[in-house]
N, C-alpha and C. Protein backbone atom coordinates (compact mmCIF):
# COMPACT_ATOMS: atom_id res chain seq x y z
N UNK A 1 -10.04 77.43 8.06
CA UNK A 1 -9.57 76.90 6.81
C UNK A 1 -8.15 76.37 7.00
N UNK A 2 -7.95 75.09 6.69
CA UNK A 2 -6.74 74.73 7.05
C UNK A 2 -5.90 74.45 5.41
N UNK A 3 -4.60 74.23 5.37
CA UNK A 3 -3.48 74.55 4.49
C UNK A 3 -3.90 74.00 3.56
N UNK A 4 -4.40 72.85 3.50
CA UNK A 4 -4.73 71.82 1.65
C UNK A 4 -6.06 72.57 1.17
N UNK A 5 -6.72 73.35 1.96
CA UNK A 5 -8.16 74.23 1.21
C UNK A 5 -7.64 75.18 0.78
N UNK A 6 -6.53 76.26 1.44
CA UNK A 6 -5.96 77.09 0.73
C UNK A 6 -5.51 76.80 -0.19
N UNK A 7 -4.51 75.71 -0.03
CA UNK A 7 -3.90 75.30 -1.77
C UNK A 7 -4.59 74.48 -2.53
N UNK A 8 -5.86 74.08 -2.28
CA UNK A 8 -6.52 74.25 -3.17
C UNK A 8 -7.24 75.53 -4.07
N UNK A 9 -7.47 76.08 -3.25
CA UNK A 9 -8.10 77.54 -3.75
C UNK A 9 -7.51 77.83 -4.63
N UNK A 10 -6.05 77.87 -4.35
CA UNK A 10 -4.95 79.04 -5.01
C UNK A 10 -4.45 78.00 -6.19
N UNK A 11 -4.94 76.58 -6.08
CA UNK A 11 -4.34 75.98 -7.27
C UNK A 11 -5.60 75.68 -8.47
N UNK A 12 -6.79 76.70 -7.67
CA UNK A 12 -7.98 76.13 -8.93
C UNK A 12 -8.27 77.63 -9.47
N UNK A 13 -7.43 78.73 -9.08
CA UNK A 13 -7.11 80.33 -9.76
C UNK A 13 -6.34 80.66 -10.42
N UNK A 14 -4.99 79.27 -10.93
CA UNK A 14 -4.13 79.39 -11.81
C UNK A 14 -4.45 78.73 -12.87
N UNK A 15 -3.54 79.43 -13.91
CA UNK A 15 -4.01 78.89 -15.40
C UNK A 15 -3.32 77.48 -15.07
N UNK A 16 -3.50 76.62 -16.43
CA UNK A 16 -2.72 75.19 -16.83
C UNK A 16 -1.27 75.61 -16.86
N UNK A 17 -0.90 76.84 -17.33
CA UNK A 17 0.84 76.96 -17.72
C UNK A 17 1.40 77.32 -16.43
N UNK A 18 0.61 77.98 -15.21
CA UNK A 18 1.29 77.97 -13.95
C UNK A 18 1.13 76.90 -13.32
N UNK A 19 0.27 76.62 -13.48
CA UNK A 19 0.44 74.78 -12.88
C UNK A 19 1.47 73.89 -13.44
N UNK A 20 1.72 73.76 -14.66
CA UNK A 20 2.97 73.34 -15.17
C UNK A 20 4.24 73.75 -14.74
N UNK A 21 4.66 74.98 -14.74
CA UNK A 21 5.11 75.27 -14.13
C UNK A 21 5.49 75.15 -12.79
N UNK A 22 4.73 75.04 -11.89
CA UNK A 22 5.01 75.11 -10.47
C UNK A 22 5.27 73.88 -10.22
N UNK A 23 4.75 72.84 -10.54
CA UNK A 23 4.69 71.04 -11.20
C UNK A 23 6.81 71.12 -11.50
N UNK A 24 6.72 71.69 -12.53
CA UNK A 24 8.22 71.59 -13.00
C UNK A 24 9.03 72.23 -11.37
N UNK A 25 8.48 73.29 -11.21
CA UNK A 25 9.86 74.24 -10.21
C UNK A 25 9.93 73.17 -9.21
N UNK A 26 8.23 72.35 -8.54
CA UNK A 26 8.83 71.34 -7.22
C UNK A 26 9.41 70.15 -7.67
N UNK A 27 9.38 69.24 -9.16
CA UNK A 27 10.15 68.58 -9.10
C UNK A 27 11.75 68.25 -9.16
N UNK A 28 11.77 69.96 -9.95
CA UNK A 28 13.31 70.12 -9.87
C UNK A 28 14.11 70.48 -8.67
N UNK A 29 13.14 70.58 -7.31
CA UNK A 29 13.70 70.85 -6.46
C UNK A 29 13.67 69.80 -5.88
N UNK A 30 13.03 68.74 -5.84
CA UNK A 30 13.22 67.29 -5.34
C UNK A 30 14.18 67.00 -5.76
N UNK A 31 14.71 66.87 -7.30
CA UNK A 31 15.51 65.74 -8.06
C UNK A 31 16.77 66.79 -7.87
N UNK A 32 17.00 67.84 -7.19
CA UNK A 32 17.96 68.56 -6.96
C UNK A 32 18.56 68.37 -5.67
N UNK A 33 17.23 68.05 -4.69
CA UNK A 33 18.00 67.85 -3.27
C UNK A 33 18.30 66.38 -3.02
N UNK A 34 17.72 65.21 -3.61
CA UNK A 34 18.18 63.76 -4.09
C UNK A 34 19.33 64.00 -4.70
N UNK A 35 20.03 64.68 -5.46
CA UNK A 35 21.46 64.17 -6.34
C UNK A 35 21.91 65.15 -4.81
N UNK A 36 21.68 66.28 -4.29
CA UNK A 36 22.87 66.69 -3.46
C UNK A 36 23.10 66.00 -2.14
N UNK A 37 21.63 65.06 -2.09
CA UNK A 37 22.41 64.33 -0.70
C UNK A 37 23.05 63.24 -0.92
N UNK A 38 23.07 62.85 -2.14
CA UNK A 38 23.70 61.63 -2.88
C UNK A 38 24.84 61.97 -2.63
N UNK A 39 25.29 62.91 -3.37
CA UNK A 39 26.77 63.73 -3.52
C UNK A 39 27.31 63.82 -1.96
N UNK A 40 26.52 64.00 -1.21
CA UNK A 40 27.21 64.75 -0.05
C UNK A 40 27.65 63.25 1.04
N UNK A 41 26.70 62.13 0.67
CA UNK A 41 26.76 60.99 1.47
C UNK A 41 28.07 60.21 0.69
N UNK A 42 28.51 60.52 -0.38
CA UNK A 42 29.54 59.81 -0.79
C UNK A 42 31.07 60.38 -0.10
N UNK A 43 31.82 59.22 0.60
CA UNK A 43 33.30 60.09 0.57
C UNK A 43 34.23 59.84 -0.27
N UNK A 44 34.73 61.27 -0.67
CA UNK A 44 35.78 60.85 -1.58
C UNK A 44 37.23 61.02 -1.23
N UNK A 45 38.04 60.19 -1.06
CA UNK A 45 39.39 59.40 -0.15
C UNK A 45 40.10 59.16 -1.81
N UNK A 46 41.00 59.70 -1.37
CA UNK A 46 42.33 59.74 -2.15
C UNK A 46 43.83 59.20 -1.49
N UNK A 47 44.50 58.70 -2.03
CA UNK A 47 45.65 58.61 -1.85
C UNK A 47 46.21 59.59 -1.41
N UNK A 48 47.51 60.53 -0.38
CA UNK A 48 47.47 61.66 -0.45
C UNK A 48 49.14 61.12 -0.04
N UNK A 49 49.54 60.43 0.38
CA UNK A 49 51.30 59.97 0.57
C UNK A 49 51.47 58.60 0.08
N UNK A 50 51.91 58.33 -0.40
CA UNK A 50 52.69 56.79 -1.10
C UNK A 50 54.14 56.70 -0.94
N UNK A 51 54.69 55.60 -0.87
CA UNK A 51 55.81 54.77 -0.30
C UNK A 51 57.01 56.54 0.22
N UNK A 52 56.90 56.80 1.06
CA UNK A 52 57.66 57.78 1.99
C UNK A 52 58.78 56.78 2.78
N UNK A 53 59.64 57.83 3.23
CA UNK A 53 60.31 57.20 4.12
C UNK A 53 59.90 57.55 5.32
N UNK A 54 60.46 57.03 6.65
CA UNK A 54 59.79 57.77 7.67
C UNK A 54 60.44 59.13 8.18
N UNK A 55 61.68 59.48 7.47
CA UNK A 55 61.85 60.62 7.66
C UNK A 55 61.33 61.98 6.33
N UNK A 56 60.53 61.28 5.47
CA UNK A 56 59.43 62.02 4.89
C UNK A 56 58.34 62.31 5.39
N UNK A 57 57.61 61.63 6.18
CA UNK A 57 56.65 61.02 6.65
C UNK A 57 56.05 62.31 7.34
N UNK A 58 54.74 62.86 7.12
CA UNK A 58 54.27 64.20 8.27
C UNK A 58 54.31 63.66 9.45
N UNK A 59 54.76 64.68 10.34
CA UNK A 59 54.54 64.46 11.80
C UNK A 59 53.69 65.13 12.42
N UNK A 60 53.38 64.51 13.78
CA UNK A 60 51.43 64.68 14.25
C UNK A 60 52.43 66.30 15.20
N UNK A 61 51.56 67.50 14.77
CA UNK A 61 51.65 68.99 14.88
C UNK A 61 51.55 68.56 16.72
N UNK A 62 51.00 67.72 17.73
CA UNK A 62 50.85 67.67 19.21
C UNK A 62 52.54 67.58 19.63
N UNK A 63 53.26 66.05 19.12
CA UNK A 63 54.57 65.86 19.75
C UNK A 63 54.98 65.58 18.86
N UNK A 64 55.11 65.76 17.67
CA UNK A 64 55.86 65.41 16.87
C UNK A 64 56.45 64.35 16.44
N UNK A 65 56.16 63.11 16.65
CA UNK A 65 55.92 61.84 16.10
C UNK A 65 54.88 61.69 15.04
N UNK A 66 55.92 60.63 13.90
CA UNK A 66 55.36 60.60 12.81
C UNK A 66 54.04 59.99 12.92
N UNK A 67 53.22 60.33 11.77
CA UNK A 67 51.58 60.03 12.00
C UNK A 67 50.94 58.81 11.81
N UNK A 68 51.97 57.52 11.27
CA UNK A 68 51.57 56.10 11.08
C UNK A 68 52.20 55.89 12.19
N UNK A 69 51.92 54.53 12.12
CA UNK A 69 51.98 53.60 13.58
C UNK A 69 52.39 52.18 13.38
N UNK A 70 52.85 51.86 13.28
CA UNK A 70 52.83 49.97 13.33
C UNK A 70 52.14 49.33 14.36
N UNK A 71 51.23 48.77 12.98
CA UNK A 71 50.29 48.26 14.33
C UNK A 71 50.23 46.71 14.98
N UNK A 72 50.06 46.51 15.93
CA UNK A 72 50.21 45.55 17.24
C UNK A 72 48.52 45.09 17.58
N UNK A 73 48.71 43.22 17.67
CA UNK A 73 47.74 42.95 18.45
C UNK A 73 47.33 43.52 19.16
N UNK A 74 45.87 43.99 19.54
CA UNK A 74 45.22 43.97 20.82
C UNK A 74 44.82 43.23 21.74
N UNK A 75 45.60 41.99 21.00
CA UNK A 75 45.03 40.59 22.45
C UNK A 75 46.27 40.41 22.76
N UNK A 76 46.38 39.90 24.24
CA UNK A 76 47.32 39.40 24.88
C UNK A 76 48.21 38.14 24.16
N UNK A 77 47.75 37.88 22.99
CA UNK A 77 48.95 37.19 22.31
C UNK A 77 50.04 37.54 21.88
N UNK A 78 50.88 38.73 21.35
CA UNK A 78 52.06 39.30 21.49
C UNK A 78 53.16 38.40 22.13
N UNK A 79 52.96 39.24 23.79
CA UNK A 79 54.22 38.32 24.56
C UNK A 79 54.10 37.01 24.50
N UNK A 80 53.36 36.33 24.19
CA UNK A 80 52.96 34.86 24.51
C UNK A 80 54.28 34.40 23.44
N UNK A 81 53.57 35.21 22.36
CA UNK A 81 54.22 34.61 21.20
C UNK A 81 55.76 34.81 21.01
N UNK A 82 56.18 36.01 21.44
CA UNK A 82 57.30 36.27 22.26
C UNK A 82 58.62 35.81 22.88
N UNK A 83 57.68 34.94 24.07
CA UNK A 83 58.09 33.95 24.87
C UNK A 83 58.34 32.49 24.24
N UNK A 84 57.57 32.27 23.42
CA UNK A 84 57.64 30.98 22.30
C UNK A 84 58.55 31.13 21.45
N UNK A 85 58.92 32.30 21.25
CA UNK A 85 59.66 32.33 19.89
C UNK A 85 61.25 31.97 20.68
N UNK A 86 61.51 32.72 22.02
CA UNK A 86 62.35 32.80 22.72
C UNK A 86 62.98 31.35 23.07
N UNK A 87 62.12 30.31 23.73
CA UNK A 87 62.16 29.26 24.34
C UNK A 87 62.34 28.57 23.08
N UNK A 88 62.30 28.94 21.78
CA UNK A 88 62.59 27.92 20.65
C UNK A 88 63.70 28.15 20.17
N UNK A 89 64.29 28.95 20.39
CA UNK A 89 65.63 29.63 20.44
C UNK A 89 66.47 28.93 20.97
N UNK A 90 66.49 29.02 22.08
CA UNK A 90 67.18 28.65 23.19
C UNK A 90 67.32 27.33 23.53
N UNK A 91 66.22 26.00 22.93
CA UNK A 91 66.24 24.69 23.05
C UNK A 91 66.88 24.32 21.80
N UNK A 92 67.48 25.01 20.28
CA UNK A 92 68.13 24.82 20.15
C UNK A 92 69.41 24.49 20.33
């Protein structure tokens, strides 16, 4: 006898109000674990420092440098630009 004959058996020995019932307990456990993975897939990101100075600023607990960064190309355009800015300088 395999699992859907048992629950059949056992679902044609209950009255209509345990069937209602049991009807209600699994859908509330569906529509319970749908809102909590909803909930759990959302992140919620807050603001947590606004306009600081950098000697407000937390510092990273490893070396102690503050925890923002100014950030810099990752392509080799930097010095290029650098060097251009330099040579326009200077031909003045």
């Amino acid at each position: 006898m395999n699992l859907f004959q048992k629950i059949g058996i056992v679902w044609q020995k209950v009255s209509l109000v345990q069937r209602a019932l049991l009807i209600a307990i699994v859908l509330t456990f569906i529509v319970i674990g749908v809102l909590l993975t909803n909930w759990a897939r959302r992140p919620d990101m807050r603001m947590l420092y606004q306009q600081l100075s950098p000697e407000e600023a937390p510092l990273n607990p490893l070396d102690g440098s503050p925890r923002y960064q100014l950030l810099t190309p990752i392509c080799g355009a930097a010095p290029l630009r650098q060097a251009i800015g330099r040579s326009s300088k200077s031909s003045k």
